[in-house]
Protein backbone atom coordinates (compact mmCIF):
# COMPACT_ATOMS: atom_id res chain seq x y z
CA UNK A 1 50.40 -78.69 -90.30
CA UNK A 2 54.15 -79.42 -91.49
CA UNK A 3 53.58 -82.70 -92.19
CA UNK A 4 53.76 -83.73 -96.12
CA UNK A 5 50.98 -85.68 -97.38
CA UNK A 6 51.13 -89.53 -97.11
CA UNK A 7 49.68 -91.49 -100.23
CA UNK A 8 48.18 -94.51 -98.53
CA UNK A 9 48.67 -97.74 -99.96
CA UNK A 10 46.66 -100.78 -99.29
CA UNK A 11 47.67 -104.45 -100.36
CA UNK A 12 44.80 -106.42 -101.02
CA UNK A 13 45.08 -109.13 -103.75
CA UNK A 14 48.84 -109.08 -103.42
CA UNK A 15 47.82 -109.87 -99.80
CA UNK A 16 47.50 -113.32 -100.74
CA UNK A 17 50.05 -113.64 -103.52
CA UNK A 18 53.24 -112.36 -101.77
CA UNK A 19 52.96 -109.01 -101.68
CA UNK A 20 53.43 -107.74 -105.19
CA UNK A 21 50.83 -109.16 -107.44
CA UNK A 22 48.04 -106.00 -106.74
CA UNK A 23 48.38 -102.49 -105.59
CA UNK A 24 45.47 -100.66 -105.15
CA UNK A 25 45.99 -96.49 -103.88
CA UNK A 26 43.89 -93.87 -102.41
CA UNK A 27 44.79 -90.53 -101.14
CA UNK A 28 44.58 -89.01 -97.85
CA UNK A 29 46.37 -86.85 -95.40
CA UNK A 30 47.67 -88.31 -92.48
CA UNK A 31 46.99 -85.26 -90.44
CA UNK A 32 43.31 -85.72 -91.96
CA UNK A 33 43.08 -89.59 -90.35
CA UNK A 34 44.34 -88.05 -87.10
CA UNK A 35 41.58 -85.29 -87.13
CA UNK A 36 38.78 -88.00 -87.19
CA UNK A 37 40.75 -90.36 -85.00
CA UNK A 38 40.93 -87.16 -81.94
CA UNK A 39 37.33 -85.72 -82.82
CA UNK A 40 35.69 -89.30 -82.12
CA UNK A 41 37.95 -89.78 -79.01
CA UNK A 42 35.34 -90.58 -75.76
CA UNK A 43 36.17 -91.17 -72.30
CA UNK A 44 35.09 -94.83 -71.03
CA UNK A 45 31.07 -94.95 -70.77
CA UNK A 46 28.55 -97.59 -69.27
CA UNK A 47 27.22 -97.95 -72.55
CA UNK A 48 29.16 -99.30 -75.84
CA UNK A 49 30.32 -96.38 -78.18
CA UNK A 50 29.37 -97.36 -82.09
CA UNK A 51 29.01 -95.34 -85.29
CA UNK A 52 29.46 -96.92 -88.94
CA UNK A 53 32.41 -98.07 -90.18
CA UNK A 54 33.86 -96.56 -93.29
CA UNK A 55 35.47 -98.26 -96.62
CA UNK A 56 38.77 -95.90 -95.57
CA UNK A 57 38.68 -95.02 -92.00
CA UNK A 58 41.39 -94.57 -88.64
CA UNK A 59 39.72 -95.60 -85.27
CA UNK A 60 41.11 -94.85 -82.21
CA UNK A 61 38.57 -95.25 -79.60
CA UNK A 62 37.23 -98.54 -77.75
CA UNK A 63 33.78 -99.28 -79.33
CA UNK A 64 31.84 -101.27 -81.84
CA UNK A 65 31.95 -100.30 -85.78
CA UNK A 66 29.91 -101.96 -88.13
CA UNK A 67 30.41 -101.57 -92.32
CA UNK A 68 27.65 -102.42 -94.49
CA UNK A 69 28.24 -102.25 -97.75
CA UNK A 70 25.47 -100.06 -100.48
CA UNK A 71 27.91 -101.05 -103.44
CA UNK A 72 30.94 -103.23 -104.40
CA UNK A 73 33.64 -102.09 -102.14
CA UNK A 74 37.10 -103.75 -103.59
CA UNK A 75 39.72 -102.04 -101.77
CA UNK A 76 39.00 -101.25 -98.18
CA UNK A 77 41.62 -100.70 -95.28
CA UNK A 78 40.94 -99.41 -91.33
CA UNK A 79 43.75 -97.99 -89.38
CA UNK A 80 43.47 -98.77 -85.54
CA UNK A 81 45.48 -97.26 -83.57
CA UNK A 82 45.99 -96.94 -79.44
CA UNK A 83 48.27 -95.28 -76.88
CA UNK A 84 51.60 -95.52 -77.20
CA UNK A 85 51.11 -98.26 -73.61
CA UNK A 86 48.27 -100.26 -75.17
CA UNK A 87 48.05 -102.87 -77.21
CA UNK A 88 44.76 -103.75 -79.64
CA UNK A 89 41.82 -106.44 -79.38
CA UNK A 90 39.83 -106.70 -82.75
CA UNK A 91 36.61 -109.58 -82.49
CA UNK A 92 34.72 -109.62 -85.70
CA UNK A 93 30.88 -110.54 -85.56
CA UNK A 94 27.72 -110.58 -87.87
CA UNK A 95 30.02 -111.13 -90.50
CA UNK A 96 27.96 -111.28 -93.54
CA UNK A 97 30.34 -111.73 -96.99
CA UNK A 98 31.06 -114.36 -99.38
CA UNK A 99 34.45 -115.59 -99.09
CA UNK A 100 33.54 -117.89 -102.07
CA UNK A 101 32.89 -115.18 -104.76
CA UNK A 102 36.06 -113.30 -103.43
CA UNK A 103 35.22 -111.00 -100.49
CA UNK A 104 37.91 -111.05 -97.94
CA UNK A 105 38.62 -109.49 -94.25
CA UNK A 106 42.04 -109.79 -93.60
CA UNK A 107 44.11 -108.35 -90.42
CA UNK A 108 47.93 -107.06 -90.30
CA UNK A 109 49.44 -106.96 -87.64
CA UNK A 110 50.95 -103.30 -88.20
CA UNK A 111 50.35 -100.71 -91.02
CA UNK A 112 51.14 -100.58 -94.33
CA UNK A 113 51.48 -97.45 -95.12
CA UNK A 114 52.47 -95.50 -98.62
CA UNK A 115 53.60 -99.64 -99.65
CA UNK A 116 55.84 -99.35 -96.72
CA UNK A 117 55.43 -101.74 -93.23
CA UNK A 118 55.31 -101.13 -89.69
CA UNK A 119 56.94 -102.62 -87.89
CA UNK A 120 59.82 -103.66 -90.30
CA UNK A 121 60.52 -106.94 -90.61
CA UNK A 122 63.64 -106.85 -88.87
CA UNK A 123 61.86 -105.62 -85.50
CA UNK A 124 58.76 -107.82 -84.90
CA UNK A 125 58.60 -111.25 -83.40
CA UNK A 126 56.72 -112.33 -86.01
CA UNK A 127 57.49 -113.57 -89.94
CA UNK A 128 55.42 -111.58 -92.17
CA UNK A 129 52.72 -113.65 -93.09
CA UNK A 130 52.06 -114.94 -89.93
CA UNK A 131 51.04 -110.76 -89.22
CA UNK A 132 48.53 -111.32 -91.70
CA UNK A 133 45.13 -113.33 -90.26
CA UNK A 134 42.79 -114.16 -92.50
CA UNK A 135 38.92 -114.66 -91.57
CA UNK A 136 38.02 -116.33 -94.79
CA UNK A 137 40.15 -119.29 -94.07
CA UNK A 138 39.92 -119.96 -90.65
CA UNK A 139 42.57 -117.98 -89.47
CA UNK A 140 40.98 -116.01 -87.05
CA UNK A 141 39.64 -118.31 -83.70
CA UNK A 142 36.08 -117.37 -82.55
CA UNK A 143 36.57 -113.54 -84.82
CA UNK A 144 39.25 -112.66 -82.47
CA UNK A 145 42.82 -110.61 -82.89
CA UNK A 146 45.59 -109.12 -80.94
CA UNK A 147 47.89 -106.29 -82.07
CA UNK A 148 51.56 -107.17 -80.78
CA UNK A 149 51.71 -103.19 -80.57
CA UNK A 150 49.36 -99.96 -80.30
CA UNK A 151 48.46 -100.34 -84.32
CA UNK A 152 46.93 -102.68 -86.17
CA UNK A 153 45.28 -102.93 -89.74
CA UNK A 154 41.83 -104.77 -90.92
CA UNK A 155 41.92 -104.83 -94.98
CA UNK A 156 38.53 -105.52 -96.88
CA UNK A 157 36.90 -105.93 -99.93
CA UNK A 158 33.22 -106.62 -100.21
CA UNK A 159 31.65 -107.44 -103.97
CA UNK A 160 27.76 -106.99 -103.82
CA UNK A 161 25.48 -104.43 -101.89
CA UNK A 162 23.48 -105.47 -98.53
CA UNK A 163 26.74 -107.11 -97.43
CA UNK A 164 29.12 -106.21 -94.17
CA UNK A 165 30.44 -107.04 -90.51
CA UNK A 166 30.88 -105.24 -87.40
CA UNK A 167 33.88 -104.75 -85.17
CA UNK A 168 34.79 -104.51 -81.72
CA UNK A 169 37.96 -102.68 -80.55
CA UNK A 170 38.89 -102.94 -77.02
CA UNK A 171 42.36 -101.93 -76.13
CA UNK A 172 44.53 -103.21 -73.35
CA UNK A 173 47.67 -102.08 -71.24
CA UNK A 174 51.17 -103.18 -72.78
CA UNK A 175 53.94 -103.10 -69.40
CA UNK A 176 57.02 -103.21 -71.94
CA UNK A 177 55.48 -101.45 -74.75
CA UNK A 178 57.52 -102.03 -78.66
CA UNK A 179 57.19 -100.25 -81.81
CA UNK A 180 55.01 -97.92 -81.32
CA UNK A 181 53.34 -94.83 -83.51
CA UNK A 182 52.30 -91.96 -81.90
CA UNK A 183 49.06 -89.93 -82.35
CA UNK A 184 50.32 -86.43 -81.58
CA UNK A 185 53.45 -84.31 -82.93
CA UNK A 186 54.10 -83.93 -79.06
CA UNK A 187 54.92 -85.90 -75.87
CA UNK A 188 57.56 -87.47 -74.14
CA UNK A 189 58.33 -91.51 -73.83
CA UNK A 190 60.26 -93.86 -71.76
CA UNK A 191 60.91 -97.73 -73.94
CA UNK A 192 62.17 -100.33 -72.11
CA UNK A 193 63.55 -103.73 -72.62
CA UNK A 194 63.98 -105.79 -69.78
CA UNK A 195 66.50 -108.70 -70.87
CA UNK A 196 65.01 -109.42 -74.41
CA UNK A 197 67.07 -109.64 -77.40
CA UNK A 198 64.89 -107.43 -79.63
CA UNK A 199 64.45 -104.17 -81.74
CA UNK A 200 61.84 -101.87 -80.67
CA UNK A 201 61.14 -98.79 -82.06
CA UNK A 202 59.24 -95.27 -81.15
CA UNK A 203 57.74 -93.80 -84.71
CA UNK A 204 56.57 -89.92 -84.91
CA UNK A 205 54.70 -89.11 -87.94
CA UNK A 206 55.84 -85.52 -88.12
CA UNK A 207 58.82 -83.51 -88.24
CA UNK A 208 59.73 -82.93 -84.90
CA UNK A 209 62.80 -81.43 -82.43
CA UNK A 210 63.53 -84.82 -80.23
CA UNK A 211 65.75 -84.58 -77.07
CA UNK A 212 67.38 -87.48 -75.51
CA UNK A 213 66.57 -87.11 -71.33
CA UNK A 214 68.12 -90.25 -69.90
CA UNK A 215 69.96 -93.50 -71.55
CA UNK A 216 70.63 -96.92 -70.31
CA UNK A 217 72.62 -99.17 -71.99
CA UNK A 218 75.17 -101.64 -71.10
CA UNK A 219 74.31 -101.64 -67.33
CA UNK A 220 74.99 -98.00 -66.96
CA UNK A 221 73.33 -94.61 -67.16
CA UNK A 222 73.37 -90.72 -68.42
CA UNK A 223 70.77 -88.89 -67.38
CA UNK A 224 71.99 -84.82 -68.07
CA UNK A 225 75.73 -85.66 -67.53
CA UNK A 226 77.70 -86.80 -70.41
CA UNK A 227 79.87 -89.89 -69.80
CA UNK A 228 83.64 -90.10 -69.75
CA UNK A 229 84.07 -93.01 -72.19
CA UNK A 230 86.81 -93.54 -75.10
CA UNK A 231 85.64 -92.85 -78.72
CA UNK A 232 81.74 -92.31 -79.90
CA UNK A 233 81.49 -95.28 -82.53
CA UNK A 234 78.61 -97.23 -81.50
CA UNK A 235 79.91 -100.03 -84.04
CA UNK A 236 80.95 -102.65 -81.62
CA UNK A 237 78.15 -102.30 -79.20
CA UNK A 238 75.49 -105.00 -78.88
CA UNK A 239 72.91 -102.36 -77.18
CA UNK A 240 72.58 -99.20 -78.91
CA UNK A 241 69.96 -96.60 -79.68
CA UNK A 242 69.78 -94.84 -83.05
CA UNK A 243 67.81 -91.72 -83.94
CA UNK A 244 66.84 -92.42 -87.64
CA UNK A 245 64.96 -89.83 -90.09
CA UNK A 246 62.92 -90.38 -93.44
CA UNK A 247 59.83 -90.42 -95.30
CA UNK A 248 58.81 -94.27 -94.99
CA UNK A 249 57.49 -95.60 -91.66
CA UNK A 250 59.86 -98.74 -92.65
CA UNK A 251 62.71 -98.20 -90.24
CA UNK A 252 65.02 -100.35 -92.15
CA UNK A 253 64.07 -97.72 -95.05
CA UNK A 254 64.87 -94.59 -93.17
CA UNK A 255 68.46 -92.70 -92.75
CA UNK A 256 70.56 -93.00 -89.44
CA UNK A 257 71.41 -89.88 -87.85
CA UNK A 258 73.39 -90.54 -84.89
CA UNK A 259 73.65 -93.30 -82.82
CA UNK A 260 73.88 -93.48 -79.11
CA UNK A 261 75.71 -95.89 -76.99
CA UNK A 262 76.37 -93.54 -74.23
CA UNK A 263 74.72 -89.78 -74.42
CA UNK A 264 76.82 -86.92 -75.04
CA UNK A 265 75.61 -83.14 -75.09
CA UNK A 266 76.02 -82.32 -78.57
CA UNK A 267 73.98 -85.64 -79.53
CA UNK A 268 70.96 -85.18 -76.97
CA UNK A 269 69.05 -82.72 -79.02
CA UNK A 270 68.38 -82.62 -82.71
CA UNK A 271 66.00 -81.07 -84.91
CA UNK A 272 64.55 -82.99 -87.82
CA UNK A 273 63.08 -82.37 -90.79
CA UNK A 274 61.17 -85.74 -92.40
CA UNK A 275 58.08 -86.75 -92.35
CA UNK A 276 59.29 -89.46 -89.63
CA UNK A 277 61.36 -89.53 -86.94
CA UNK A 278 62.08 -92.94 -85.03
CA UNK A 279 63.92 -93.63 -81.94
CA UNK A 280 65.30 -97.21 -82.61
CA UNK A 281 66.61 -99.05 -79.69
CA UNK A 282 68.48 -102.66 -79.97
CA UNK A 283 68.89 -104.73 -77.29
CA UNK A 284 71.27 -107.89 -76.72
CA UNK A 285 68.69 -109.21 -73.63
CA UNK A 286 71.59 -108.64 -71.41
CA UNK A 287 71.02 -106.10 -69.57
CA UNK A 288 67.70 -104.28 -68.85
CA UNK A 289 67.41 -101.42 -71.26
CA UNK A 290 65.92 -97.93 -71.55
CA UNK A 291 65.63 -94.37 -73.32
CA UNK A 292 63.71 -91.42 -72.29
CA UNK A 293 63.12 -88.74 -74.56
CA UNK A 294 60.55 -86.02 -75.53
CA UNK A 295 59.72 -84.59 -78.71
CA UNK A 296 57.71 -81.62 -80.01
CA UNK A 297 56.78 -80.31 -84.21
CA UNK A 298 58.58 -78.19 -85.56
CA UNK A 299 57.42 -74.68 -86.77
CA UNK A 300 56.88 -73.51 -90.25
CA UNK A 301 59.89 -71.15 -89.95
CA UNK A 302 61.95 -73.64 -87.97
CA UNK A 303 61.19 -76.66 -90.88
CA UNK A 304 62.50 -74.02 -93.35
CA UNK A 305 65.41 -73.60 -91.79
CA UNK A 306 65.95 -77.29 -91.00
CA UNK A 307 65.31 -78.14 -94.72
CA UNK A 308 68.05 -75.30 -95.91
CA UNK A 309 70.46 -76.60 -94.20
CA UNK A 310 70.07 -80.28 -94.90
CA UNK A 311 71.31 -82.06 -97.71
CA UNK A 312 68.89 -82.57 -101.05
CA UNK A 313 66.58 -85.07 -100.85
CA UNK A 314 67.78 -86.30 -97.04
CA UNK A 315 64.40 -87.95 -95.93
CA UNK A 316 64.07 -89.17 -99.24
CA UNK A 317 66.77 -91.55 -99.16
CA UNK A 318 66.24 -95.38 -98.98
């Protein structure tokens, strides 16, 4: 698959010391996290799907997962992730580590991924550490937590052998989904925001050809017909969407590509070439928002030709 390779980077002591105090790495494919995320997808069953949970692992499916530790596991991270309409419920139970010699369970609520954060800062509700919820001080009430959007993150680090903790994921229906990742290089997506002043954002981990179906901004709307307006700069508008390309899942790290305040043929289809490709909507809570698009990865030959034609080190730019 297309995709480059992500190097996955999980915070763990710098969890507690702002950030930049610890960095601990470990390699793995994205597209390999998605293979074991869609092999262990089941359909809803009378009885409770649970397998072990690993030291690095992506879950996907509603179930219990339980870790138990034959060794000193120091830098441990889970990936849950839902559909782009859910959101996540974590509950922790037969927690069995030593928060006084150092073990910790801690939940984001995002990714970090490759040192980078979803969502940014800019676009969620919440400061960021109050997205981080630690068990080992109380932070978590009766082992429960809620993702404000279809990913979340548990990080972990377990000293002595014999030690461990299971989890339940259950996931639940979000009406006006926000920031969002999606599992597959293919789909198509409508985001809404009904008369909030907020940022949302629709992330594909791929590099994909995205088409813009329908726009509403501003209390009007395009669907194939472009509109008769003066000018195309977006640069006064309060509610805008912006198609942005790079190779962090931090939108405030990735490159604008066009921006859309009213949809005009020649910006309704693009093709692009990084590793991620975000449709970024802002909203002033005026008006009752929306963009509909659909997306699809690009082919070998097509990525070629995309990266040919694009200037050195594009996605790279932050």
């Amino acid at each position: 698959m297309a995709a480059k390779m992500f190097i996955v980077i999980l915070l763990f002591y710098a969890v507690f010391n702002g950030l930049d105090t610890h960095v601990q790495q470990n390699e793995v494919t994205f597209d390999q996290l998605l293979s074991r995320t869609l092999v262990n997808k089941r359909e809803p069953w009378d009885f409770v799907y649970s397998r072990p949970l690993r030291c690095f692992d992506m879950v996907a499916t509603e179930g219990q997962f339980t870790f138990s530790s034959d060794h000193a596991h120091l830098n441990c991270g889970v990936f849950f992730i839902g559909e782009p309409n859910e959101v996540i419920s974590i509950e922790l139970s037969m927690v069995d580590i030593d928060c006084s010699q150092g073990d910790i369970i801690k939940m984001f609520d995002g990714w970090i991924l490759n040192g980078d954060i979803f969502p940014s800062s800019l676009d969620h509700s919440l400061s960021l550490s109050e997205r981080y919820v630690d068990y080992c001080t109380s932070g978590m009430s009766k082992g429960l937590f809620q993702s404000s959007q279809n990913v979340a993150m548990m990080l972990f680090r377990v000293h002595t052998a014999r030690k461990g903790f299971s989890v339940t994921l259950k996931k639940h229906i979000n009406p006006f989904p926000c920031n969002i990742i999606s599992q597959t290089p293919a789909g198509s997506f409508t985001m809404v925001i009904p008369h909030q002043r907020r940022n949302c954002s629709f992330s594909i981990i791929y590099p994909v050809e995205i088409q813009i179906t329908k726009l509403s901004l501003d209390q009007s709307q395009s669907n194939d017909v472009a509109l008769e307006r003066p000018g195309s700069d977006c640069a006064d508008s309060d509610d805008f969407v912006v198609i942005l390309g790079g190779n962090a899942i931090d939108t405030s790290k990735m490159l604008p590509i066009t921006d859309l305040c009213f949809l005009l043929e020649s910006q309704t289809q693009m093709k692009i070439g990084c590793d991620n490709t975000a449709v970024r909507m802002v909203a002033s809570g005026r008006y009752i928002n929306s963009v509909s698009f659909q997306y699809r990865l690009l082919e070998h030959n097509e990525l070629l030709k995309v990266k040919e034609n694009t200037v050195e080190d594009f996605c790279s730019l932050k």
